[in-house]
C-alpha atoms as a PDB file:
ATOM      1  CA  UNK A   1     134.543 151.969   9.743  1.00  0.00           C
ATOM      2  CA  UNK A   2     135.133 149.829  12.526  1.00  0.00           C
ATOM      3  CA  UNK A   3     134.752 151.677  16.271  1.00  0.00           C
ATOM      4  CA  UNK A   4     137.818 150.636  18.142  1.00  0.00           C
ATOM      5  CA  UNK A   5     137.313 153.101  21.096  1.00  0.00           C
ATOM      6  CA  UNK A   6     134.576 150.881  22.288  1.00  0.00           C
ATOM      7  CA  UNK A   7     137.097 147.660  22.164  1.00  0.00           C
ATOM      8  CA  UNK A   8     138.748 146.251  25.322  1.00  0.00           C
ATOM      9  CA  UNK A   9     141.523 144.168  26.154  1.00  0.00           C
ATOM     10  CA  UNK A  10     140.535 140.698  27.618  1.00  0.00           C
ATOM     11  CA  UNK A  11     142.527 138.258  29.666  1.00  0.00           C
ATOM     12  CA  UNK A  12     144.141 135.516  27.811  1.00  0.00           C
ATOM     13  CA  UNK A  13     146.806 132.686  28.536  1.00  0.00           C
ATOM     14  CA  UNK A  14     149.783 133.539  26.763  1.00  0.00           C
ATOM     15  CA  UNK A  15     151.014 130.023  26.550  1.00  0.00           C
ATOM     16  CA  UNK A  16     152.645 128.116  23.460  1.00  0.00           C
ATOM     17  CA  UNK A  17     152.513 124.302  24.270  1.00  0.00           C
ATOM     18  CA  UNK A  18     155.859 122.790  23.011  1.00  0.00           C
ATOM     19  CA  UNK A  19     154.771 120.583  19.681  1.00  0.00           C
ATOM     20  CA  UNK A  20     155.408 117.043  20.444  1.00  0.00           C
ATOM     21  CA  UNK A  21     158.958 114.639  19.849  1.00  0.00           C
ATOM     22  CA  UNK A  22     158.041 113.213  16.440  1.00  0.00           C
ATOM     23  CA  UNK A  23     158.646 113.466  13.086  1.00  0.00           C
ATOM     24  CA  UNK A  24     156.580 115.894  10.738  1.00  0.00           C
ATOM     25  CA  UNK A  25     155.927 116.725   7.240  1.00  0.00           C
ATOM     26  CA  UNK A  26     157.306 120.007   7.183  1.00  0.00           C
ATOM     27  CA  UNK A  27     158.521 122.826   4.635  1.00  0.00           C
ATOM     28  CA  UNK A  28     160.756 126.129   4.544  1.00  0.00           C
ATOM     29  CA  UNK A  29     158.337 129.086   4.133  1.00  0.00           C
ATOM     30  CA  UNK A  30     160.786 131.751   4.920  1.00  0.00           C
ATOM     31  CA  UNK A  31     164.724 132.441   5.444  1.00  0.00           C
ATOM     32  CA  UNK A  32     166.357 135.729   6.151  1.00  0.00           C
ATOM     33  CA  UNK A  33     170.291 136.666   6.733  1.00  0.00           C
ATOM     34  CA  UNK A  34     170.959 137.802  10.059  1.00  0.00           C
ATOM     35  CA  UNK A  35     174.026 139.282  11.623  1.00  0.00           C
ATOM     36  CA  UNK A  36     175.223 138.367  14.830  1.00  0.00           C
ATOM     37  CA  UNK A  37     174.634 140.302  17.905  1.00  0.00           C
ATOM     38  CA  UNK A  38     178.473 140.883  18.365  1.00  0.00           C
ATOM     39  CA  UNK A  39     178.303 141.756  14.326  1.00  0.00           C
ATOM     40  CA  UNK A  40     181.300 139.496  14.268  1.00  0.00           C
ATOM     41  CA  UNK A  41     179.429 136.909  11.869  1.00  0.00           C
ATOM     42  CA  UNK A  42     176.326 135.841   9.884  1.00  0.00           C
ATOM     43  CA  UNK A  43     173.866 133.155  10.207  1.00  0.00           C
ATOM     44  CA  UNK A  44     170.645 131.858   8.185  1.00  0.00           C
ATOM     45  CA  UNK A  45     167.296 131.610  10.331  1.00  0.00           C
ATOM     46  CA  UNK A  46     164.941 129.255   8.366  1.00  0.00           C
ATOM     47  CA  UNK A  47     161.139 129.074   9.447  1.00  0.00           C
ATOM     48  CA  UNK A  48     159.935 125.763   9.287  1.00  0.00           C
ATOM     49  CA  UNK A  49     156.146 124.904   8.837  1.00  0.00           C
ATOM     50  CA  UNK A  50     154.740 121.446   9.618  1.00  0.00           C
ATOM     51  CA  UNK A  51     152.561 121.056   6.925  1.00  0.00           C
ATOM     52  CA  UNK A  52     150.463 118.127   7.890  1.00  0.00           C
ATOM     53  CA  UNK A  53     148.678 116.390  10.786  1.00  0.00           C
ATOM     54  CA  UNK A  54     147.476 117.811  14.183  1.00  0.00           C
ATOM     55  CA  UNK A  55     150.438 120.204  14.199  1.00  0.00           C
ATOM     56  CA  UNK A  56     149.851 121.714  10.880  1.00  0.00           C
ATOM     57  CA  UNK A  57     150.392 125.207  10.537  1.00  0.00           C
ATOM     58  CA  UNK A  58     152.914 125.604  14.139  1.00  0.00           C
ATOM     59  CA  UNK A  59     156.430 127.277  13.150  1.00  0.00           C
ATOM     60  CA  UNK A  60     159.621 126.006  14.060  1.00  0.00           C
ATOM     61  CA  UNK A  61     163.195 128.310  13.599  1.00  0.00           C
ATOM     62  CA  UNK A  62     166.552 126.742  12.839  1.00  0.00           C
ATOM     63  CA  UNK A  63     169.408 129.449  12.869  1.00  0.00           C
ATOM     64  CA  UNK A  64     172.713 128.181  10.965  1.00  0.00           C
ATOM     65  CA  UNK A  65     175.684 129.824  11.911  1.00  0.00           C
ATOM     66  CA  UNK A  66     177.101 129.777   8.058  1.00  0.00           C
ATOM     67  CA  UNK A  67     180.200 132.847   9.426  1.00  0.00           C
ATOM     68  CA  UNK A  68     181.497 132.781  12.968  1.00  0.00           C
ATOM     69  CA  UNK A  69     184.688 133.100  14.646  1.00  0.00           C
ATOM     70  CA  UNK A  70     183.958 129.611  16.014  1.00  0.00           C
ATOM     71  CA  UNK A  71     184.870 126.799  13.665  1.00  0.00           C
ATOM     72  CA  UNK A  72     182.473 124.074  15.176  1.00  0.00           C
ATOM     73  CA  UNK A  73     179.890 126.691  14.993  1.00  0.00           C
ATOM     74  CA  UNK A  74     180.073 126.995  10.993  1.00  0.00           C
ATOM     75  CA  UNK A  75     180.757 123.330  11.367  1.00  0.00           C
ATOM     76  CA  UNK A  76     178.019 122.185  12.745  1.00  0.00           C
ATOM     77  CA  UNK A  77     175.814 124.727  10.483  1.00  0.00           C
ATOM     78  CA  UNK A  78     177.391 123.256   7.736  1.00  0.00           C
ATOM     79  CA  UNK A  79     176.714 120.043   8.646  1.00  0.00           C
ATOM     80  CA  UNK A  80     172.764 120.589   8.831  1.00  0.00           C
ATOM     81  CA  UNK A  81     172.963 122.836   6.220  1.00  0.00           C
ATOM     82  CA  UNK A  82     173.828 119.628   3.922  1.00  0.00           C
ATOM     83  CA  UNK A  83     171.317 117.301   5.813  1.00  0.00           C
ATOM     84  CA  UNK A  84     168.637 119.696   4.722  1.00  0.00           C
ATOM     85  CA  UNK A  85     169.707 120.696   1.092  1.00  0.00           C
ATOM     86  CA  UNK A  86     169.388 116.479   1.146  1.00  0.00           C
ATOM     87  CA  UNK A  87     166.028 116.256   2.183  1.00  0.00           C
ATOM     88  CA  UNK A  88     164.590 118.834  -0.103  1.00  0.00           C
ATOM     89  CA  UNK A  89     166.419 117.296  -3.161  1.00  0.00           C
ATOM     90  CA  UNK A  90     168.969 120.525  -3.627  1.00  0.00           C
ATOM     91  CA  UNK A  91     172.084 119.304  -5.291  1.00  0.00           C
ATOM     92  CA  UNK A  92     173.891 122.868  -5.949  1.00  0.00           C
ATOM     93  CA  UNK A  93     171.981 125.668  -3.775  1.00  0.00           C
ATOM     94  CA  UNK A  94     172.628 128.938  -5.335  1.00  0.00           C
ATOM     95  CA  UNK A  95     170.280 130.994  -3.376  1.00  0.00           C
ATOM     96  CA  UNK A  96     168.818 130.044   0.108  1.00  0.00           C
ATOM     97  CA  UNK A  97     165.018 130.961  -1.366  1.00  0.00           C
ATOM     98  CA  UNK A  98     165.883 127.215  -3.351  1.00  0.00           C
ATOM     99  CA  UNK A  99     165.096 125.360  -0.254  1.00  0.00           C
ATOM    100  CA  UNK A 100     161.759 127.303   0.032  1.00  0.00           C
ATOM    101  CA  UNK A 101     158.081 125.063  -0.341  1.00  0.00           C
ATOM    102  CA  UNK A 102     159.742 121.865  -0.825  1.00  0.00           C
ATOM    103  CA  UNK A 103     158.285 119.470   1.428  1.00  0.00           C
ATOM    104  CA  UNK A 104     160.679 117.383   4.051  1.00  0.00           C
ATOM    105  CA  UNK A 105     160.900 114.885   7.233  1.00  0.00           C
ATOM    106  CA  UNK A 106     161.604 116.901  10.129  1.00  0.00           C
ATOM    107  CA  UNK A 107     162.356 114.916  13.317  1.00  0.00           C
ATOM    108  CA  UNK A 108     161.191 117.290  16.308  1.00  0.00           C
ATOM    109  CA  UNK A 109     162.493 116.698  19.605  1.00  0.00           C
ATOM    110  CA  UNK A 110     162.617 119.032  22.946  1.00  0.00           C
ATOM    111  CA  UNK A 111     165.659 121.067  24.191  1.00  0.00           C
ATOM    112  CA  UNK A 112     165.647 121.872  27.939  1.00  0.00           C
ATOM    113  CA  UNK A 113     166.004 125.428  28.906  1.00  0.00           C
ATOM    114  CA  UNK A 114     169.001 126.269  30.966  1.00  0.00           C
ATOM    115  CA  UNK A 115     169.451 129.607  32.727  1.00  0.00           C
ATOM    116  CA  UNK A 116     166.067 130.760  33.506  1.00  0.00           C
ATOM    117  CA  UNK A 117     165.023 129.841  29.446  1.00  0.00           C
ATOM    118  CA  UNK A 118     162.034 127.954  29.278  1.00  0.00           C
ATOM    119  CA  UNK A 119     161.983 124.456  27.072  1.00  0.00           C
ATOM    120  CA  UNK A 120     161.988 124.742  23.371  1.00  0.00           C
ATOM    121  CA  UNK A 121     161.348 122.711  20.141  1.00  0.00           C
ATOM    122  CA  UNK A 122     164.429 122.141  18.386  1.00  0.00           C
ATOM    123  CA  UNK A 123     164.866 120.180  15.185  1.00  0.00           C
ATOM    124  CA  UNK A 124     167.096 116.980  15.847  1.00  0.00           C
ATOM    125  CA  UNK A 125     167.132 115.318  12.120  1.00  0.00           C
ATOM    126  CA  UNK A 126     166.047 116.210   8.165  1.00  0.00           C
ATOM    127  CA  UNK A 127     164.865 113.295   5.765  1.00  0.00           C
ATOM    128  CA  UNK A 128     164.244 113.104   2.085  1.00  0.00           C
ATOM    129  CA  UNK A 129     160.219 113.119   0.971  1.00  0.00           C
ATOM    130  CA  UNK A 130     160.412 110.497  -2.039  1.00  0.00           C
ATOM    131  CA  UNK A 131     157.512 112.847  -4.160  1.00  0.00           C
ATOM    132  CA  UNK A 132     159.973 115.715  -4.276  1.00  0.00           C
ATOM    133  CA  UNK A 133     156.976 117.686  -5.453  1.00  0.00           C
ATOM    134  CA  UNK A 134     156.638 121.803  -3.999  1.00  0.00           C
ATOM    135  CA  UNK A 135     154.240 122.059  -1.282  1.00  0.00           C
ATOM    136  CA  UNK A 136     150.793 123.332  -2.081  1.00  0.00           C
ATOM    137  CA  UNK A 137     150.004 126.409   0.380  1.00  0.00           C
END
């Protein structure tokens, strides 16, 4: 058994460098339902995983706003929604788990932080693969 209360706490940046504009190989490794904070809709978060290159392994979060009072919201969720059932090949999605491990073209770019939020990595377009072949963790 390890002896933790001999263990102490060293200093360490806490920094997360923003990944690079570019585009990535990249697949869905997780996606949970969320509610809303006012509870007055729903939304998908998908975790994206670049899967190749000198990024591999960094984590990127899309949240689509599939039930809002907002129209453009669901829209505009919509509207991605379809760009990425595209690039992974899904034709009729029955289950969000069926864009899971199937290898895309993400286009990463960088969204400026407004009201005291620092910068963040967004995802600005979603291309096809031509393999079409699940990702091998």
């Amino acid at each position: 058994m390890i002896d933790l209360t001999k263990f102490n706490i060293i200093e360490t940046e806490d920094t997360f460098d923003l990944i690079p504009d570019g585009n990535y190989t990249a697949i869905i490794t997780d996606s949970e339902e969320c509610t809303t904070k006012k509870g007055d809709g729903a939304y998908i978060k998908l975790t994206f995983q670049i899967a190749e290159g000198n990024q591999e392994g960094r984590l990127i979060w899309v949240n689509l706003n599939l039930e809002n009072p907002n129209p453009k919201a669901v829209e505009i969720a919509h509207k991605e929604l379809s760009n990425i059932c595209k690039a992974v090949g899904v034709n009729d999605i029955k289950d969000k788990s069926d864009l899971h491990d199937k290898p895309m073209l993400i286009k990463v770019g960088v969204k400026k932080g407004n009201n005291g939020y620092d910068d963040q990595n967004r995802i600005k377009n979603y291309k096809r693969i031509d393999n079409g072949q699940p990702w091998k963790r």
